[in-house]
PDB file of N, CA and C in Angstrom:
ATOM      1  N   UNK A   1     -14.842 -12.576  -2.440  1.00  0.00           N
ATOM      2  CA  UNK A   1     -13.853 -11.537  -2.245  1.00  0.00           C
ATOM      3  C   UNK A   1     -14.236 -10.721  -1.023  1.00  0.00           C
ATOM      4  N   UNK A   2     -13.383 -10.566   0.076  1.00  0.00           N
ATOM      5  CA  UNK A   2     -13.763  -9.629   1.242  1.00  0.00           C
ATOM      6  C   UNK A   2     -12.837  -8.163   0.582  1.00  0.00           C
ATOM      7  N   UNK A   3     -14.322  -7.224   1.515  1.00  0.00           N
ATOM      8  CA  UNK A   3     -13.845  -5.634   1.508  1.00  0.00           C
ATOM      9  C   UNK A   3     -13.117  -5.470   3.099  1.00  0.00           C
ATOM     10  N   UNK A   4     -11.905  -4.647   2.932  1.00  0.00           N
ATOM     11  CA  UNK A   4     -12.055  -4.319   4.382  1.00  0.00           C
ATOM     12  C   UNK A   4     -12.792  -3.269   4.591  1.00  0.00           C
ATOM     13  N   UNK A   5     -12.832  -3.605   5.970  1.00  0.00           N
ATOM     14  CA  UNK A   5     -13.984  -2.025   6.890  1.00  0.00           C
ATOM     15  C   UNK A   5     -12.776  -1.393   7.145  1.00  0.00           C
ATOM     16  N   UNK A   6     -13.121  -0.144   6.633  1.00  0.00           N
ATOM     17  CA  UNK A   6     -12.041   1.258   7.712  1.00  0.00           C
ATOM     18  C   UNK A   6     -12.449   1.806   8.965  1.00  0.00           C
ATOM     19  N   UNK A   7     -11.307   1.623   9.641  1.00  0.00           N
ATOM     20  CA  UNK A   7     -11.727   2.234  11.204  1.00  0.00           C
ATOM     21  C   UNK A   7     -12.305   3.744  11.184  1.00  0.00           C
ATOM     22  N   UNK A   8     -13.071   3.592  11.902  1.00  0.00           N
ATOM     23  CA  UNK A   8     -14.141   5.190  11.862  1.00  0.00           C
ATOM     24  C   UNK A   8     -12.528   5.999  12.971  1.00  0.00           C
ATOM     25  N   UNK A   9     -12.133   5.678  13.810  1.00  0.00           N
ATOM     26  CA  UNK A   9     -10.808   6.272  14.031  1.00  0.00           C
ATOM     27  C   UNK A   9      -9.757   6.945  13.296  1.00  0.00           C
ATOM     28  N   UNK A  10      -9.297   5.942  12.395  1.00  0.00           N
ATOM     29  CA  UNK A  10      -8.235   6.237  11.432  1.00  0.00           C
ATOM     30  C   UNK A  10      -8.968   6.811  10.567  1.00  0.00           C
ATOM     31  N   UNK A  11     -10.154   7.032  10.392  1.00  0.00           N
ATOM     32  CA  UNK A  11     -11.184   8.000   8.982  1.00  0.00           C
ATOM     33  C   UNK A  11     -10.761   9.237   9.582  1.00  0.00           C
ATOM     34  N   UNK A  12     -11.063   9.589  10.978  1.00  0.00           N
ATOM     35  CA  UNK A  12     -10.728  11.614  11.321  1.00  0.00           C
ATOM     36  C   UNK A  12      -9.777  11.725  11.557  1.00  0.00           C
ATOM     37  N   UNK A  13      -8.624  10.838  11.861  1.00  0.00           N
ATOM     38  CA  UNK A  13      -7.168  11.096  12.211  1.00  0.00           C
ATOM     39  C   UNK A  13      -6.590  11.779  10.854  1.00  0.00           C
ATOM     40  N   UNK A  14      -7.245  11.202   9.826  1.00  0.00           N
ATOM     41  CA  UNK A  14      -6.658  11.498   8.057  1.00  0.00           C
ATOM     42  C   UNK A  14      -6.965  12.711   7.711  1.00  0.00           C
ATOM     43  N   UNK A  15      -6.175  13.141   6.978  1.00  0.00           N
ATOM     44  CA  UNK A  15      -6.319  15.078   6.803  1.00  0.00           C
ATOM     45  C   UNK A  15      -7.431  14.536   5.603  1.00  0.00           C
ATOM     46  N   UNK A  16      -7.977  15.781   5.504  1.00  0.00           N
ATOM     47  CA  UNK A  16      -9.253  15.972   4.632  1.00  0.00           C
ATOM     48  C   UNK A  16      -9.189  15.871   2.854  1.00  0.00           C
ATOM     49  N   UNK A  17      -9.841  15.540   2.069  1.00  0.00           N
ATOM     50  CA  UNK A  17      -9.665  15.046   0.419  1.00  0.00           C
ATOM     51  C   UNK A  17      -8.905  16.394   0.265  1.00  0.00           C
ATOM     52  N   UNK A  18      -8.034  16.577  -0.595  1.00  0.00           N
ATOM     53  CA  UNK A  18      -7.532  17.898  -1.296  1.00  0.00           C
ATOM     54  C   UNK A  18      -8.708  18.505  -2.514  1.00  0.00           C
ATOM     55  N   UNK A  19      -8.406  19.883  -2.528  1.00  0.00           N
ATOM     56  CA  UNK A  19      -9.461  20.239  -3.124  1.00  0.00           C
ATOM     57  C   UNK A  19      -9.028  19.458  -5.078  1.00  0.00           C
ATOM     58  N   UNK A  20     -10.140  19.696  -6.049  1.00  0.00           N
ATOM     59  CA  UNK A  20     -10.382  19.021  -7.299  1.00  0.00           C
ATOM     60  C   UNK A  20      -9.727  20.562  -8.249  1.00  0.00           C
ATOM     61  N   UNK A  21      -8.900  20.409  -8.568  1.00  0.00           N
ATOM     62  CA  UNK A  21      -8.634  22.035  -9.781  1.00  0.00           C
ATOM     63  C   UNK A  21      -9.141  21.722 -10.797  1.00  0.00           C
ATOM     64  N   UNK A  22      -9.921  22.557 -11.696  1.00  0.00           N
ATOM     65  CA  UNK A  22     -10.477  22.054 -13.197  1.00  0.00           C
ATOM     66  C   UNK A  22     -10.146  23.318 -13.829  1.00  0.00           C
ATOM     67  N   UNK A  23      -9.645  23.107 -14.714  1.00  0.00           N
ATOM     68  CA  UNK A  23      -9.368  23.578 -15.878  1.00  0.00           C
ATOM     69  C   UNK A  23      -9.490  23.664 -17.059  1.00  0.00           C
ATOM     70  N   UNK A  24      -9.520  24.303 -18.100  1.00  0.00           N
ATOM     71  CA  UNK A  24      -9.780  24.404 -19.978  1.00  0.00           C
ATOM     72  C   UNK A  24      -8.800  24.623 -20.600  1.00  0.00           C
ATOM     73  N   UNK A  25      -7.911  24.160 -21.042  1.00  0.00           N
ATOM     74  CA  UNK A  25      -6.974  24.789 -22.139  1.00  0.00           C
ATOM     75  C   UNK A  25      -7.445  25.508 -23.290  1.00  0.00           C
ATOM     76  N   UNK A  26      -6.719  26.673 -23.394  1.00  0.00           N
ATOM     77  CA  UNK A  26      -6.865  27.458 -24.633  1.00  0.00           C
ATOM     78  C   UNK A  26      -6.921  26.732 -26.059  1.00  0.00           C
ATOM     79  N   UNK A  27      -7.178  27.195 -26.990  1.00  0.00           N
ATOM     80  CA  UNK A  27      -7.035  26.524 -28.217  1.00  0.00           C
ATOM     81  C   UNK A  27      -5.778  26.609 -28.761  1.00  0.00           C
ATOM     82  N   UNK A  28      -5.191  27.038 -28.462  1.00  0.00           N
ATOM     83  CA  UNK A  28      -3.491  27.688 -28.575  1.00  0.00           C
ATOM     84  C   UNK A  28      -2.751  26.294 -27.633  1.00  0.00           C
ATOM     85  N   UNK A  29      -2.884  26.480 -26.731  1.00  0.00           N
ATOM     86  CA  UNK A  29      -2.128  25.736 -25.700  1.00  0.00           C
ATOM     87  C   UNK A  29      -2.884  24.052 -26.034  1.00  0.00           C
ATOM     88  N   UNK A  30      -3.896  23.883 -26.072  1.00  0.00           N
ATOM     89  CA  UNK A  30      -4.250  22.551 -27.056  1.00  0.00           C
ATOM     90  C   UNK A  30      -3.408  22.033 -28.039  1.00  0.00           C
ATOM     91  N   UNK A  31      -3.660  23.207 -28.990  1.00  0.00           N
ATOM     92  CA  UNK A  31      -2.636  22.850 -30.765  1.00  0.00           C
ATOM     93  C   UNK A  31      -1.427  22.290 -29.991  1.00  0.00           C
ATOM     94  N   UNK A  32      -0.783  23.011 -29.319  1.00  0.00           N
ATOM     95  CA  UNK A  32       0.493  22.516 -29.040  1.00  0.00           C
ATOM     96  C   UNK A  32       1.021  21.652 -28.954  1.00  0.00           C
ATOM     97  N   UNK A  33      -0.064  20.628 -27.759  1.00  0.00           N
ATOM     98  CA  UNK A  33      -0.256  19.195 -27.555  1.00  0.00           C
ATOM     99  C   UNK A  33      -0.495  18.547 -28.197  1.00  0.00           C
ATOM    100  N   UNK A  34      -1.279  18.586 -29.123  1.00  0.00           N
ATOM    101  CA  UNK A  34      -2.552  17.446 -29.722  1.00  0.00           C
ATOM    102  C   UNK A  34      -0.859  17.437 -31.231  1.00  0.00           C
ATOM    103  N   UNK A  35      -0.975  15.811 -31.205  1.00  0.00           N
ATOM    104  CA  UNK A  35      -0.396  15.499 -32.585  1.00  0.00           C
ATOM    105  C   UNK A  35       1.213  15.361 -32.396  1.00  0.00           C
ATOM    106  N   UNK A  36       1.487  15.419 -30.919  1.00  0.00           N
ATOM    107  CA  UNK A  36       3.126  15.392 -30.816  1.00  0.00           C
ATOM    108  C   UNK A  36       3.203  14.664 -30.111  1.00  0.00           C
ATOM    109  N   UNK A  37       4.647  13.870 -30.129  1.00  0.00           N
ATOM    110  CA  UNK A  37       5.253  12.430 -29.722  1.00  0.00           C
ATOM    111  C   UNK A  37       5.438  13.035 -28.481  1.00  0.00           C
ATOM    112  N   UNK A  38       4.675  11.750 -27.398  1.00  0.00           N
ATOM    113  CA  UNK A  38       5.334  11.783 -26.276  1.00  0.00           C
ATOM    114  C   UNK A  38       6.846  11.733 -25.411  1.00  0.00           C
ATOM    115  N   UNK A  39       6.921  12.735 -24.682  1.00  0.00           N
ATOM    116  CA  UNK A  39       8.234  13.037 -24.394  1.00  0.00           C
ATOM    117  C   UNK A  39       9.032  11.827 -23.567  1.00  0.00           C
ATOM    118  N   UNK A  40      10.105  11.441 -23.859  1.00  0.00           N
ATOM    119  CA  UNK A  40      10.708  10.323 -23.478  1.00  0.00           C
ATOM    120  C   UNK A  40      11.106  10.111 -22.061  1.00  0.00           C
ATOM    121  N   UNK A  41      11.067  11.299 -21.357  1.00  0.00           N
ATOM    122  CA  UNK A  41      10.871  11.900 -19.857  1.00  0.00           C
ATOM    123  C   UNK A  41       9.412  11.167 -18.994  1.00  0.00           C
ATOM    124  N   UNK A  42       8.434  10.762 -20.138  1.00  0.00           N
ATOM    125  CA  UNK A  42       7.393  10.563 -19.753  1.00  0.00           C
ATOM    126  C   UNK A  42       7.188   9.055 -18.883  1.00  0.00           C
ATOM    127  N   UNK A  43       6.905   8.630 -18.164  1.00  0.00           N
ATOM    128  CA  UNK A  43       6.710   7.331 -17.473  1.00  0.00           C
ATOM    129  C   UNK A  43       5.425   6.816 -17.290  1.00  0.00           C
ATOM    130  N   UNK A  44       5.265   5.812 -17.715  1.00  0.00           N
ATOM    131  CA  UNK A  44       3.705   4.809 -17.463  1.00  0.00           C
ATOM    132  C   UNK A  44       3.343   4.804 -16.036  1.00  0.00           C
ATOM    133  N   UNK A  45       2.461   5.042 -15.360  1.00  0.00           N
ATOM    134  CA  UNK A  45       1.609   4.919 -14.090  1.00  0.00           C
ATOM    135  C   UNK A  45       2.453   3.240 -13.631  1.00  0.00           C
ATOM    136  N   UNK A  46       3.008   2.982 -12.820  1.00  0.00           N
ATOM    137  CA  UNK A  46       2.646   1.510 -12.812  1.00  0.00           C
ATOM    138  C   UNK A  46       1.539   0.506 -12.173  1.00  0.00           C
ATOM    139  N   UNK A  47       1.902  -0.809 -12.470  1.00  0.00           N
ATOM    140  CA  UNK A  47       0.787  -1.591 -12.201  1.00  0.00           C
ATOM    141  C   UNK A  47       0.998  -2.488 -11.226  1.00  0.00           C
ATOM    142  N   UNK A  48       0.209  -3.360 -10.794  1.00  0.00           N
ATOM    143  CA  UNK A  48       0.214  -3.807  -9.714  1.00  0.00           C
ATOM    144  C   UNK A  48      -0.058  -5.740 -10.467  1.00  0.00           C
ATOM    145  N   UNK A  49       1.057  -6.591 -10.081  1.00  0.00           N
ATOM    146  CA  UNK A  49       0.827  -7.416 -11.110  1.00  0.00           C
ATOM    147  C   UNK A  49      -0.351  -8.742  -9.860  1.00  0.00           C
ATOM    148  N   UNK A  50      -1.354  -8.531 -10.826  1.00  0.00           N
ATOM    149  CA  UNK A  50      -2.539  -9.984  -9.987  1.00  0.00           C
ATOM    150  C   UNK A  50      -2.073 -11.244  -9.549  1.00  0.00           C
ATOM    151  N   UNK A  51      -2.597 -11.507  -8.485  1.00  0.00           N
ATOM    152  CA  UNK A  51      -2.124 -13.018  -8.135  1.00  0.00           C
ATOM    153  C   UNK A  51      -2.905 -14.364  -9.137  1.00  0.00           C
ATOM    154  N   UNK A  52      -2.738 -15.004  -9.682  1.00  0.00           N
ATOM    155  CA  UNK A  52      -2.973 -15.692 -10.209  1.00  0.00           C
ATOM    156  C   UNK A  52      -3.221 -17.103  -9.701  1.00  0.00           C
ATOM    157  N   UNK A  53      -4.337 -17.766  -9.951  1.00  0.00           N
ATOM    158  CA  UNK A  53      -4.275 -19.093  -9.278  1.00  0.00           C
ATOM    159  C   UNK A  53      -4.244 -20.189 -10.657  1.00  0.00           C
ATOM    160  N   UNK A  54      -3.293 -20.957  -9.981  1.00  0.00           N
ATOM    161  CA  UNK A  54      -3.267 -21.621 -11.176  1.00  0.00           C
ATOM    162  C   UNK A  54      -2.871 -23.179 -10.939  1.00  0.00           C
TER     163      UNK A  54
END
């Protein structure tokens, strides 16, 4: 399996990582969540389907 190399060019042309937010939910704002059906609004990440040799 080859990696590509990234151009050390196109590395500083690219704006910088965004910062990481971390957070705690309350125990209140937890309950809320925990134990209820996901909202039908909700959508799966998608996937990327593998090439297969066959």
């Amino acid at each position: 399996m080859k990696a590509s190399v990234p151009k050390r060019e196109n590395e500083l042309k690219g704006s910088p990582p965004s910062k990481v937010m971390n957070y705690k939910l309350d125990p209140d704002e937890l309950a809320q969540i925990v134990g209820k059906p996901i909202p039908a609004s909700h959508t799966k990440p998608f996937k990327f389907r593998s090439k297969s040799k066959e």
